[in-house]
PDB file of N, CA and C in Angstrom:
ATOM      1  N   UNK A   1       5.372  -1.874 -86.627  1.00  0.00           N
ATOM      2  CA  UNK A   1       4.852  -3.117 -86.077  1.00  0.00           C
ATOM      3  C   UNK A   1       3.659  -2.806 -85.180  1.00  0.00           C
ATOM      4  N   UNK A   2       2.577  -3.567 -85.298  1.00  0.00           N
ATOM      5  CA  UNK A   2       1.454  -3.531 -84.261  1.00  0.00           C
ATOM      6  C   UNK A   2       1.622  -3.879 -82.590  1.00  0.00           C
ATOM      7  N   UNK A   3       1.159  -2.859 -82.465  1.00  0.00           N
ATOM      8  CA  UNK A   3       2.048  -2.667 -80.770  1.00  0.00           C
ATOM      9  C   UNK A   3       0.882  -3.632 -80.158  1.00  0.00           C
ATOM     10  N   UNK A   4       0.756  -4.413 -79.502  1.00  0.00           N
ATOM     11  CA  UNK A   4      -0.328  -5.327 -79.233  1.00  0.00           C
ATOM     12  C   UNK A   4      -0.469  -5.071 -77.709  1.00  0.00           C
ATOM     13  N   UNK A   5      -0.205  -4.172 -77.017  1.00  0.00           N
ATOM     14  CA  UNK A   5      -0.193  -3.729 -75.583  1.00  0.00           C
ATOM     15  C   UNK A   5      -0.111  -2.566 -75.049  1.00  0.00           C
ATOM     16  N   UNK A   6      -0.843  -1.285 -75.895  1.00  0.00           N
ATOM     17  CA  UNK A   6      -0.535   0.019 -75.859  1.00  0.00           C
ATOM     18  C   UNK A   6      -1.507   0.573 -74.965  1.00  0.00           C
ATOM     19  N   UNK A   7      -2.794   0.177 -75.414  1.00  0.00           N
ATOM     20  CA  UNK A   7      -3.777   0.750 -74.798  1.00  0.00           C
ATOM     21  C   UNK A   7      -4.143   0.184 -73.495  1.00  0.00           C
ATOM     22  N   UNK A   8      -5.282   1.071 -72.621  1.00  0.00           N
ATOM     23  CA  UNK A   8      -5.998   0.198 -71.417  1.00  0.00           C
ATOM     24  C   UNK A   8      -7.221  -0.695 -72.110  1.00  0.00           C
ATOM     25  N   UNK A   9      -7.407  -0.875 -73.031  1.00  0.00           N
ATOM     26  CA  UNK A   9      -8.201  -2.106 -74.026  1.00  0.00           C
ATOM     27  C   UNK A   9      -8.070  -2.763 -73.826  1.00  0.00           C
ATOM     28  N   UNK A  10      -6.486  -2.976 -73.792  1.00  0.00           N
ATOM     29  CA  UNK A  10      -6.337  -4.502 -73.658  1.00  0.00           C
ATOM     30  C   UNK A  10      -6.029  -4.896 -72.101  1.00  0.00           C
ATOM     31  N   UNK A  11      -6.402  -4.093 -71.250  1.00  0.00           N
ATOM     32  CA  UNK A  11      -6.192  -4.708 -69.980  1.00  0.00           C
ATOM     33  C   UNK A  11      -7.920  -5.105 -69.362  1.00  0.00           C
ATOM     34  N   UNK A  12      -9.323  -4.278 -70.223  1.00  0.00           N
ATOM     35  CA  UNK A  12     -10.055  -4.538 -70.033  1.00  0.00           C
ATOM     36  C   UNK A  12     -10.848  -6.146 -69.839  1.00  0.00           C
ATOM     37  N   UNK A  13     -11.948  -6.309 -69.494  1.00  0.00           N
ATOM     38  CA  UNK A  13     -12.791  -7.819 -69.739  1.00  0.00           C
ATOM     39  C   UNK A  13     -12.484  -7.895 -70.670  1.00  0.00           C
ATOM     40  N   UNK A  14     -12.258  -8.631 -71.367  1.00  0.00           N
ATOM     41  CA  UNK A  14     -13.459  -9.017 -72.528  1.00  0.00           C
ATOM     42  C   UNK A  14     -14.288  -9.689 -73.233  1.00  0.00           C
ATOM     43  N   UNK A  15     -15.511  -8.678 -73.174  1.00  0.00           N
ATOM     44  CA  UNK A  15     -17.149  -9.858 -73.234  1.00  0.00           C
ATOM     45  C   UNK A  15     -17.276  -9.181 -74.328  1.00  0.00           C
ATOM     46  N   UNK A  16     -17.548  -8.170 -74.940  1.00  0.00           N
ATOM     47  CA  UNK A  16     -18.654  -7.718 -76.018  1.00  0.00           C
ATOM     48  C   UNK A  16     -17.806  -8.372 -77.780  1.00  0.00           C
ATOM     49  N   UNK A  17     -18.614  -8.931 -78.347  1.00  0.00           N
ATOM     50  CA  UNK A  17     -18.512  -9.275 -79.774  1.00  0.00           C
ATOM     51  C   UNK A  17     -18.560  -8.612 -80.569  1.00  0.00           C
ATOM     52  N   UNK A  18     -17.837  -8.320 -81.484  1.00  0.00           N
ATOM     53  CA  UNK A  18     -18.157  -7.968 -83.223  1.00  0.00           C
ATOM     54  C   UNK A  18     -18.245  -8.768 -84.064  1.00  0.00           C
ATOM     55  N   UNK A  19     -19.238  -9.017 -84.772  1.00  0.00           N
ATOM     56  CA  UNK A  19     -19.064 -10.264 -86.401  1.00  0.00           C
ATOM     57  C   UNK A  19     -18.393  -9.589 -87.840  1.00  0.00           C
ATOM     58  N   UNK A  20     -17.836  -9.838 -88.408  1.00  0.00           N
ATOM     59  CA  UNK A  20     -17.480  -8.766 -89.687  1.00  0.00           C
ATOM     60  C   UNK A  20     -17.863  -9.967 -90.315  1.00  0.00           C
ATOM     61  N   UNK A  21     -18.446 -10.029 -91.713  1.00  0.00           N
ATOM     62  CA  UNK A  21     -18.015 -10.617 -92.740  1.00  0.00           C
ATOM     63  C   UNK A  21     -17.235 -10.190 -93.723  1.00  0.00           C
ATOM     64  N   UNK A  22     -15.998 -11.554 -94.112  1.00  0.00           N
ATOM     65  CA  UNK A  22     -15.262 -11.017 -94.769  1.00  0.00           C
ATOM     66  C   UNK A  22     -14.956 -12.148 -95.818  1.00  0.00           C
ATOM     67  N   UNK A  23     -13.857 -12.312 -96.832  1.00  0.00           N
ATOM     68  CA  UNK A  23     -13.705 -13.416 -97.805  1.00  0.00           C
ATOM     69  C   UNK A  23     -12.517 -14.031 -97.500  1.00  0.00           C
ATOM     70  N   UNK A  24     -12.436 -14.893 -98.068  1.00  0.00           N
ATOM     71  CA  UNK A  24     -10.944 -15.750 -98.131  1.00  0.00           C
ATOM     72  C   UNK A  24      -9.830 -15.244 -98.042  1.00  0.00           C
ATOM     73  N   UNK A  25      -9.419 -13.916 -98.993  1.00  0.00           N
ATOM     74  CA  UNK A  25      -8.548 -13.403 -99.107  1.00  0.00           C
ATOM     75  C   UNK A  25      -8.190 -12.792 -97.520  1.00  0.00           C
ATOM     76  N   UNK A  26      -8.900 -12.333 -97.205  1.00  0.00           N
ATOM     77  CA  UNK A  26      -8.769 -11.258 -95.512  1.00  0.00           C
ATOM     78  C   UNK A  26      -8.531 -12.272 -94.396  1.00  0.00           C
ATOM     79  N   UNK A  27      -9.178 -13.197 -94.474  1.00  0.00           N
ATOM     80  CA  UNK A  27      -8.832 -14.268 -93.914  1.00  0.00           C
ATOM     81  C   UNK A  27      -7.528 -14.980 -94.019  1.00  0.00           C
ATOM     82  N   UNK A  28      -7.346 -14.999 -94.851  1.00  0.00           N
ATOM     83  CA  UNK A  28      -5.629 -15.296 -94.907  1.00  0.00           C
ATOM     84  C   UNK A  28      -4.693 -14.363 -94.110  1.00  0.00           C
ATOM     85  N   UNK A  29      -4.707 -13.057 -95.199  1.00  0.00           N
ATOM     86  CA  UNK A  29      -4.518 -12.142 -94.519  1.00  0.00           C
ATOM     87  C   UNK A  29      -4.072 -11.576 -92.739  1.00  0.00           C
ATOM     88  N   UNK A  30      -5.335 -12.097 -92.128  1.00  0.00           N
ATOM     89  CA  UNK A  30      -5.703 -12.133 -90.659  1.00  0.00           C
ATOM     90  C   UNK A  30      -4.821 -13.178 -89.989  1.00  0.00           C
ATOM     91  N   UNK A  31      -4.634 -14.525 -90.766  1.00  0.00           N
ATOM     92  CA  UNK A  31      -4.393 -15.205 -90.500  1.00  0.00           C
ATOM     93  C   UNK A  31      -2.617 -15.332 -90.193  1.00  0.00           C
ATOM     94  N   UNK A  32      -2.165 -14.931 -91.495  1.00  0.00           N
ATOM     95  CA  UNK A  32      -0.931 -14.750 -91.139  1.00  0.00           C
ATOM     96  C   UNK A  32      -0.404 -14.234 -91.160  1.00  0.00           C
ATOM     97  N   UNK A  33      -1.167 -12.455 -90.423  1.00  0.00           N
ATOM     98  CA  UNK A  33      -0.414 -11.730 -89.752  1.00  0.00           C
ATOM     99  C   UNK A  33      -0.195 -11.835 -88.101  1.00  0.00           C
ATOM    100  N   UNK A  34      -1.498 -12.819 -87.456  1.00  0.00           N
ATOM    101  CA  UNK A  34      -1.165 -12.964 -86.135  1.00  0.00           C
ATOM    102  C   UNK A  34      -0.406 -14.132 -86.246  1.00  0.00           C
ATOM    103  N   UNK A  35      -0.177 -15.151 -87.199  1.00  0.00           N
ATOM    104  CA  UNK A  35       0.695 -16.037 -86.816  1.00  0.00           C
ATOM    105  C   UNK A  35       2.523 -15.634 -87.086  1.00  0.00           C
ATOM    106  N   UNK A  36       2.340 -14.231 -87.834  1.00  0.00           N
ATOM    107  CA  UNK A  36       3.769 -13.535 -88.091  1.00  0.00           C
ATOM    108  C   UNK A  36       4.105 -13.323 -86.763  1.00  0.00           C
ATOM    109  N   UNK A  37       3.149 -12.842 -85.806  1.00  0.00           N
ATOM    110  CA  UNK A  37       3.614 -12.108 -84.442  1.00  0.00           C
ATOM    111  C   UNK A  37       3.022 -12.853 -83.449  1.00  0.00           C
ATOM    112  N   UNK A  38       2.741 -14.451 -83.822  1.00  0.00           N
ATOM    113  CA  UNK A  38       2.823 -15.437 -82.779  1.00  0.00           C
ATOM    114  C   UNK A  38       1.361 -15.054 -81.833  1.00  0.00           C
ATOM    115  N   UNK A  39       0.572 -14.434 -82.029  1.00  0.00           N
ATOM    116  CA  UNK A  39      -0.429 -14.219 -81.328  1.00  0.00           C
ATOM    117  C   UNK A  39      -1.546 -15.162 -82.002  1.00  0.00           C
ATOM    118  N   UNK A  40      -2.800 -14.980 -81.287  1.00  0.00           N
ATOM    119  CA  UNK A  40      -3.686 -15.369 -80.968  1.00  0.00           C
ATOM    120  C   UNK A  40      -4.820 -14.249 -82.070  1.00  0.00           C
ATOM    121  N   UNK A  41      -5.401 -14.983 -83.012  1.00  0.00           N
ATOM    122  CA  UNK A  41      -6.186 -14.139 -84.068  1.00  0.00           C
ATOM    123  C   UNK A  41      -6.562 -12.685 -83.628  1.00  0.00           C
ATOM    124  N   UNK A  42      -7.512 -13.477 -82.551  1.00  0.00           N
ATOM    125  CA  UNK A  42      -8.503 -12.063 -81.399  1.00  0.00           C
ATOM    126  C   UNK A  42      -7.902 -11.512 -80.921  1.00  0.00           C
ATOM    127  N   UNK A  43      -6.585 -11.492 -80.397  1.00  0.00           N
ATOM    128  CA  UNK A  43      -5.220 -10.610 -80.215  1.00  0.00           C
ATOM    129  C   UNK A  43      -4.916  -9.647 -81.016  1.00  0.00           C
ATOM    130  N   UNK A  44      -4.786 -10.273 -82.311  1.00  0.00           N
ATOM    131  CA  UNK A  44      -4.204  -9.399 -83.390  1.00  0.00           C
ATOM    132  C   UNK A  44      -5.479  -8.272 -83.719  1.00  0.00           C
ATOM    133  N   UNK A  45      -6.407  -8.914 -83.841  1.00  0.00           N
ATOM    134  CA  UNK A  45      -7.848  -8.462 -84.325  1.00  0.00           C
ATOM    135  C   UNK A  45      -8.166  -7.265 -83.872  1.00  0.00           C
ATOM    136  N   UNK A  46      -8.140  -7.142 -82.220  1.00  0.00           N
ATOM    137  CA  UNK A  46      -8.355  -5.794 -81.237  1.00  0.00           C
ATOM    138  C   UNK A  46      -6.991  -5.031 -81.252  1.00  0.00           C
ATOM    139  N   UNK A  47      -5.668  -5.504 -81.510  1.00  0.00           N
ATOM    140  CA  UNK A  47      -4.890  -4.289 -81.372  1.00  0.00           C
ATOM    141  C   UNK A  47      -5.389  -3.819 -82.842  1.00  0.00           C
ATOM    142  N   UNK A  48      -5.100  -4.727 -84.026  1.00  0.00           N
ATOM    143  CA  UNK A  48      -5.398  -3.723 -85.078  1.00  0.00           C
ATOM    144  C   UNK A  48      -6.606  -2.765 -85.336  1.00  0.00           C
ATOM    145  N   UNK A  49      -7.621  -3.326 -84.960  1.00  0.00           N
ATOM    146  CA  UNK A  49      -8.363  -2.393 -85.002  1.00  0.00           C
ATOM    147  C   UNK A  49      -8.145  -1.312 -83.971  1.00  0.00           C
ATOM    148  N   UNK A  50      -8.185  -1.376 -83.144  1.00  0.00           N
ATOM    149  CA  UNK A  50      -7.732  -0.025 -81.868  1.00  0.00           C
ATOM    150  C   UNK A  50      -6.877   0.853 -82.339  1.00  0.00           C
ATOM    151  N   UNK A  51      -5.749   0.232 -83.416  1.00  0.00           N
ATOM    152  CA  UNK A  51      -4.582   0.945 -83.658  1.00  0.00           C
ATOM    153  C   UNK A  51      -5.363   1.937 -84.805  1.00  0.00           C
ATOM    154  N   UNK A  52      -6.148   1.642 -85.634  1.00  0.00           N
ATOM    155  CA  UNK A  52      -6.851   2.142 -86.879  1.00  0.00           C
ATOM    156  C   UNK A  52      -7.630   3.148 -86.151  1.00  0.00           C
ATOM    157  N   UNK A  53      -8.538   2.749 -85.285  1.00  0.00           N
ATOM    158  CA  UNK A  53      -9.428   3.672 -85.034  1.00  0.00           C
ATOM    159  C   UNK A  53      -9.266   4.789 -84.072  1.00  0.00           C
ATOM    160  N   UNK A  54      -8.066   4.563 -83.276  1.00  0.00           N
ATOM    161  CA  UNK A  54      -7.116   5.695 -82.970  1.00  0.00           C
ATOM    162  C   UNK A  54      -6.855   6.392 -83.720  1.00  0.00           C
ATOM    163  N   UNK A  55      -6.186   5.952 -85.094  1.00  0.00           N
ATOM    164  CA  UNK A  55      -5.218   6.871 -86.026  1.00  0.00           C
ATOM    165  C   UNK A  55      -6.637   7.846 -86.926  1.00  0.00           C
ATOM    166  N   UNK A  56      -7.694   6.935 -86.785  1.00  0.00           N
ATOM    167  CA  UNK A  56      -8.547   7.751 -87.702  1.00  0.00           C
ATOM    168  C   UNK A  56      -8.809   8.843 -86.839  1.00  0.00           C
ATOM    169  N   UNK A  57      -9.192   8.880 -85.271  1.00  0.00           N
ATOM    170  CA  UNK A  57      -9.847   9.534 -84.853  1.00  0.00           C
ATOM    171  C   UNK A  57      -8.700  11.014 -84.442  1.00  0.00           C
ATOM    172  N   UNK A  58      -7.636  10.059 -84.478  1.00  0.00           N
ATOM    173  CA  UNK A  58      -6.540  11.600 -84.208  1.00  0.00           C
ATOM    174  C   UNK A  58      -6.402  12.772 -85.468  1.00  0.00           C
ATOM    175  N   UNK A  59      -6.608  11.637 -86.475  1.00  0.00           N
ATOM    176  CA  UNK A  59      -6.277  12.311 -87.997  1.00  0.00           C
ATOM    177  C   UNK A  59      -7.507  13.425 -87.788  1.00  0.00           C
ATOM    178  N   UNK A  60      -8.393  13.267 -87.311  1.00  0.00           N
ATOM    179  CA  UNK A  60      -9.864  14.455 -87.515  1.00  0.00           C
ATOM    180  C   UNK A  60      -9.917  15.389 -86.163  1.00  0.00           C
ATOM    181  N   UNK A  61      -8.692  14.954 -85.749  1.00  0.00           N
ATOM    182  CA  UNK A  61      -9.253  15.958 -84.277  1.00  0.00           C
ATOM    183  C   UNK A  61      -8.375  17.549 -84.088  1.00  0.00           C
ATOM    184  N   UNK A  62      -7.363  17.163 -84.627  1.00  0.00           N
ATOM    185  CA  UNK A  62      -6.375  18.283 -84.699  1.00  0.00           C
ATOM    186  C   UNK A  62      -6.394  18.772 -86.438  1.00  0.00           C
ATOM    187  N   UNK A  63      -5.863  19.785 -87.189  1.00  0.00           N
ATOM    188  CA  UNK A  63      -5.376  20.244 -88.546  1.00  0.00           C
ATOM    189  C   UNK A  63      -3.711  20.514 -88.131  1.00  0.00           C
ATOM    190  N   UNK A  64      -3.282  20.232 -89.836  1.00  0.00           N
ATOM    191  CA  UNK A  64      -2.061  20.598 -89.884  1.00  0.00           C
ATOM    192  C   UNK A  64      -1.832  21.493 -90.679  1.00  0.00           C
ATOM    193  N   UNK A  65      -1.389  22.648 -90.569  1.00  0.00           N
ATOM    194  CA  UNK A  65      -1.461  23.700 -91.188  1.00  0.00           C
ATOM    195  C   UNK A  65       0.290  23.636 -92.028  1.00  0.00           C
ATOM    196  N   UNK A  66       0.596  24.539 -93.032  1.00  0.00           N
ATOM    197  CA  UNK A  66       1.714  24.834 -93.658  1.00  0.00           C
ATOM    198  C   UNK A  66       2.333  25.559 -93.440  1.00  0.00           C
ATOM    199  N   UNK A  67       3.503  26.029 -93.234  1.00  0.00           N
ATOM    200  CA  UNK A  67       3.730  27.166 -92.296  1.00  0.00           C
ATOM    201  C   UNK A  67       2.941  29.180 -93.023  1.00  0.00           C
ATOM    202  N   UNK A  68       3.298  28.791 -94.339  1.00  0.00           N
ATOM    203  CA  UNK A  68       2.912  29.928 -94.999  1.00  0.00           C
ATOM    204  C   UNK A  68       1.015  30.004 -93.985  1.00  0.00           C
ATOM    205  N   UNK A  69       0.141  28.869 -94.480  1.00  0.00           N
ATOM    206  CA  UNK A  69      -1.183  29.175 -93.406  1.00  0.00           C
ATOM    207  C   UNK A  69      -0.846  29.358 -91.881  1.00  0.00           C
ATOM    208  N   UNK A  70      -0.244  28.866 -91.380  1.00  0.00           N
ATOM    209  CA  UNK A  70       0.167  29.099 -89.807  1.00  0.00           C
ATOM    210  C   UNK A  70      -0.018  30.417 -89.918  1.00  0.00           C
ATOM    211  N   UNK A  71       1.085  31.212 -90.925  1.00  0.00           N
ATOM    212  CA  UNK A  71       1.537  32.109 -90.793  1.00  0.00           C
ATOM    213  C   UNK A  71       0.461  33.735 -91.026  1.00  0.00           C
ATOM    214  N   UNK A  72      -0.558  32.794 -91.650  1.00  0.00           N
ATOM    215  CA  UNK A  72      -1.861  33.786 -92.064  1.00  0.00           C
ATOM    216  C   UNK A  72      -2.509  34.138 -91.054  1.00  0.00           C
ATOM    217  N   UNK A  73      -2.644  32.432 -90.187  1.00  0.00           N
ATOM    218  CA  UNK A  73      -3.691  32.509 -89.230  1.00  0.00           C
ATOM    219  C   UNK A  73      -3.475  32.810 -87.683  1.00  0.00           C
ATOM    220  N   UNK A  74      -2.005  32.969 -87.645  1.00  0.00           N
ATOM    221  CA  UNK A  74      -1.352  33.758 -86.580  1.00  0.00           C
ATOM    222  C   UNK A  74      -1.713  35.524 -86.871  1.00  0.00           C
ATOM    223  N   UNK A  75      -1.135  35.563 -88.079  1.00  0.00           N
ATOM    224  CA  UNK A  75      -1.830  36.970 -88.392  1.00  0.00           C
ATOM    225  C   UNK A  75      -2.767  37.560 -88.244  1.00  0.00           C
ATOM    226  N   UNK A  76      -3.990  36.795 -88.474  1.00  0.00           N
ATOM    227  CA  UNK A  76      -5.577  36.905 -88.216  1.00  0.00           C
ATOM    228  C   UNK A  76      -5.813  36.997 -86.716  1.00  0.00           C
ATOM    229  N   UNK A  77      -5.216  36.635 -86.052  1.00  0.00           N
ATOM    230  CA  UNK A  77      -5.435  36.160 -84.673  1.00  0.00           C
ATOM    231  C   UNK A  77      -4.628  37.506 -84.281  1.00  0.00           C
ATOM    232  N   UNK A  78      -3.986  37.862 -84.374  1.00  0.00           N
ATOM    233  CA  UNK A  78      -3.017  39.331 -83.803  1.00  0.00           C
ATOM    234  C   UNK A  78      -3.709  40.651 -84.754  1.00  0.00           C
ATOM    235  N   UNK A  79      -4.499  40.460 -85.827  1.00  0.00           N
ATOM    236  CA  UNK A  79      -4.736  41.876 -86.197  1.00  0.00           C
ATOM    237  C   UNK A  79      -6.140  41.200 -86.960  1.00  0.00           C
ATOM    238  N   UNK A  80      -7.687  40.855 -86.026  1.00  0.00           N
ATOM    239  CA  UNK A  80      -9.086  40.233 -86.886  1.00  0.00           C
ATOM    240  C   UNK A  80      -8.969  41.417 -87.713  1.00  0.00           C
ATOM    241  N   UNK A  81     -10.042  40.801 -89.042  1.00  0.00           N
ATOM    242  CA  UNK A  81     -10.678  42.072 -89.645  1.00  0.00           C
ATOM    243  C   UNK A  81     -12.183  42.216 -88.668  1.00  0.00           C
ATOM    244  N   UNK A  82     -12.776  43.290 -89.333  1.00  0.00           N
ATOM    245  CA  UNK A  82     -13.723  43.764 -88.729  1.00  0.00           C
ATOM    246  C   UNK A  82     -14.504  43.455 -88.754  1.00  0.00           C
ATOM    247  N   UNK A  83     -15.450  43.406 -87.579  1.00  0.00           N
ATOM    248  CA  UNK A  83     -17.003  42.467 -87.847  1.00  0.00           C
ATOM    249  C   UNK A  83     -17.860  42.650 -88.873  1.00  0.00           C
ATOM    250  N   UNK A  84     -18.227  41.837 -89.662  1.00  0.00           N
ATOM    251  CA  UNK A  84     -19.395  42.344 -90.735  1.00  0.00           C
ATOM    252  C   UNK A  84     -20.503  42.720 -90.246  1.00  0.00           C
ATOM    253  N   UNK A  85     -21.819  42.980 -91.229  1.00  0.00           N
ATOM    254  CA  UNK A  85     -22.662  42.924 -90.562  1.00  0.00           C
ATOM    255  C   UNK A  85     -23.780  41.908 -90.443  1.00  0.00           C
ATOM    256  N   UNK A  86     -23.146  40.913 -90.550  1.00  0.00           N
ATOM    257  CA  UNK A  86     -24.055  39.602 -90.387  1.00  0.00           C
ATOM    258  C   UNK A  86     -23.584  38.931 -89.162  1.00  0.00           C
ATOM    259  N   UNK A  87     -22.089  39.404 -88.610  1.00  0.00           N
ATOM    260  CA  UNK A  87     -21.677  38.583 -87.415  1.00  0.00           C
ATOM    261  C   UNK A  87     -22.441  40.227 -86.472  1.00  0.00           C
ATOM    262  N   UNK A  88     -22.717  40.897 -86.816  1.00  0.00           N
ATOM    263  CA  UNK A  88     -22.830  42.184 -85.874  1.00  0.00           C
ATOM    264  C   UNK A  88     -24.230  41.352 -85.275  1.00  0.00           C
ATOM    265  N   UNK A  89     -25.112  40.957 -86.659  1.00  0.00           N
ATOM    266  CA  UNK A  89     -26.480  40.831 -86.333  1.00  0.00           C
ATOM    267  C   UNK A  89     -26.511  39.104 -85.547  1.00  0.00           C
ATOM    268  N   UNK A  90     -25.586  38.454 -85.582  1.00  0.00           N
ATOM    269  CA  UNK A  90     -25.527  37.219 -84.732  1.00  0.00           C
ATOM    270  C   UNK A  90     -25.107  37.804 -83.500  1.00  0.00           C
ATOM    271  N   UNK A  91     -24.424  38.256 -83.257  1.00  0.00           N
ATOM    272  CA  UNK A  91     -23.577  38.882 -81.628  1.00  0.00           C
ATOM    273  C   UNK A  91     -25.355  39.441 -81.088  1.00  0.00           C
ATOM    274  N   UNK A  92     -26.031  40.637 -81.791  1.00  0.00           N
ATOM    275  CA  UNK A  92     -26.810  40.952 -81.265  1.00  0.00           C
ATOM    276  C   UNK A  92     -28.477  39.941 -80.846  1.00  0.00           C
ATOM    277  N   UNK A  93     -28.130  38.974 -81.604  1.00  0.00           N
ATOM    278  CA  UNK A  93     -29.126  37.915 -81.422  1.00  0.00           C
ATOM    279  C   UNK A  93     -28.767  36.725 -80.380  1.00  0.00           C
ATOM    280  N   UNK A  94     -27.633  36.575 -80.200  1.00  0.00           N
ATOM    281  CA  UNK A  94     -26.871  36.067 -79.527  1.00  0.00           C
ATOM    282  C   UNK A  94     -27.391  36.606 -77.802  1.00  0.00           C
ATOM    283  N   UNK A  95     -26.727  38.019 -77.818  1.00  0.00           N
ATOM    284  CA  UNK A  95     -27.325  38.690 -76.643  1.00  0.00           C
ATOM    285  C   UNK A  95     -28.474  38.463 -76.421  1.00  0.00           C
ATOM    286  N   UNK A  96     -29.525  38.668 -77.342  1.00  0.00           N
ATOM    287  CA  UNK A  96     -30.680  38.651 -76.683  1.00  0.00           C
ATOM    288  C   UNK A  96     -31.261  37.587 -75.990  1.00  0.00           C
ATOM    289  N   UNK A  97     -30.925  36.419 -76.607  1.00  0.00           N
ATOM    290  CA  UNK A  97     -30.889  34.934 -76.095  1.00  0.00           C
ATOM    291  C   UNK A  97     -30.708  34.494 -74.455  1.00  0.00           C
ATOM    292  N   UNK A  98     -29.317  35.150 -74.730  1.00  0.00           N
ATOM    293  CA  UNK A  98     -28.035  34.267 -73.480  1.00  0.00           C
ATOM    294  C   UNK A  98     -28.207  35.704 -72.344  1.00  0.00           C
ATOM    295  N   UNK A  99     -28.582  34.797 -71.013  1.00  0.00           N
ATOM    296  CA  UNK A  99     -28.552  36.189 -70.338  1.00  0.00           C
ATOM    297  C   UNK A  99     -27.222  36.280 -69.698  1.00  0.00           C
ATOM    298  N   UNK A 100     -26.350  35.129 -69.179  1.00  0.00           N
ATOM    299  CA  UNK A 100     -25.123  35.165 -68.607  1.00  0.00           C
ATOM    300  C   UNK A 100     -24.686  34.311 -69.808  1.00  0.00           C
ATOM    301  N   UNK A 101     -23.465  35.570 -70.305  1.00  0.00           N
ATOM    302  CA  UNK A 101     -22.089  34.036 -70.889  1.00  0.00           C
ATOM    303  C   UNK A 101     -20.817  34.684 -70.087  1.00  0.00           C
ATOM    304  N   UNK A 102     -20.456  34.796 -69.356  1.00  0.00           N
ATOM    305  CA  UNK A 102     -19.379  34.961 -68.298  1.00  0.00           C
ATOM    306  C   UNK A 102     -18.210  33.742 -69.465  1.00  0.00           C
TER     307      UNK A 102
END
């Protein structure tokens, strides 16, 4: 169910507009899903979207690995292979650049 009171969003003003165009069908849609949960269109409108654009933005911020990859990249992390020599020649270009990286 659309949590319609999760965020500090909805405790904000609110002045700023969005227009979408959309068709009949979405409009219905819109229509009677805030009247399923007794709200107010522009109610429904900002939790759902907030709720979406949360979920998108969490979906890209973290990876979920399998345990078999976990299990690679724990490995990698406890025993690197060895620098090539193209990361040798970035490290040394790197240096020459950066005078403090503390």
């Amino acid at each position: 169910m659309l949590d319609l009171e999760t965020t500090e969003i909805s405790s904000e003003k609110q002045t700023r507009t969005t227009q979408v165009r959309h068709g009949d069908s979405l409009a219905d849609l819109i229509d009677r899903a805030a009247h399923a949960l007794a709200v107010d269109k522009s109610v429904f409108l900002r939790a759902a979207i907030a709720k979406e654009a949360t979920r998108i933005l969490d979906a890209g911020s973290r990876h979920v690995l399998t345990p078999e990859d976990a299990g690679l990249f724990t490995a990698a992390l406890d025993s690197p292979p060895p620098p090539t020599p193209r990361a040798r020649k970035a490290a040394a270009a790197y240096r020459s650049r950066v005078a403090y990286a503390d």
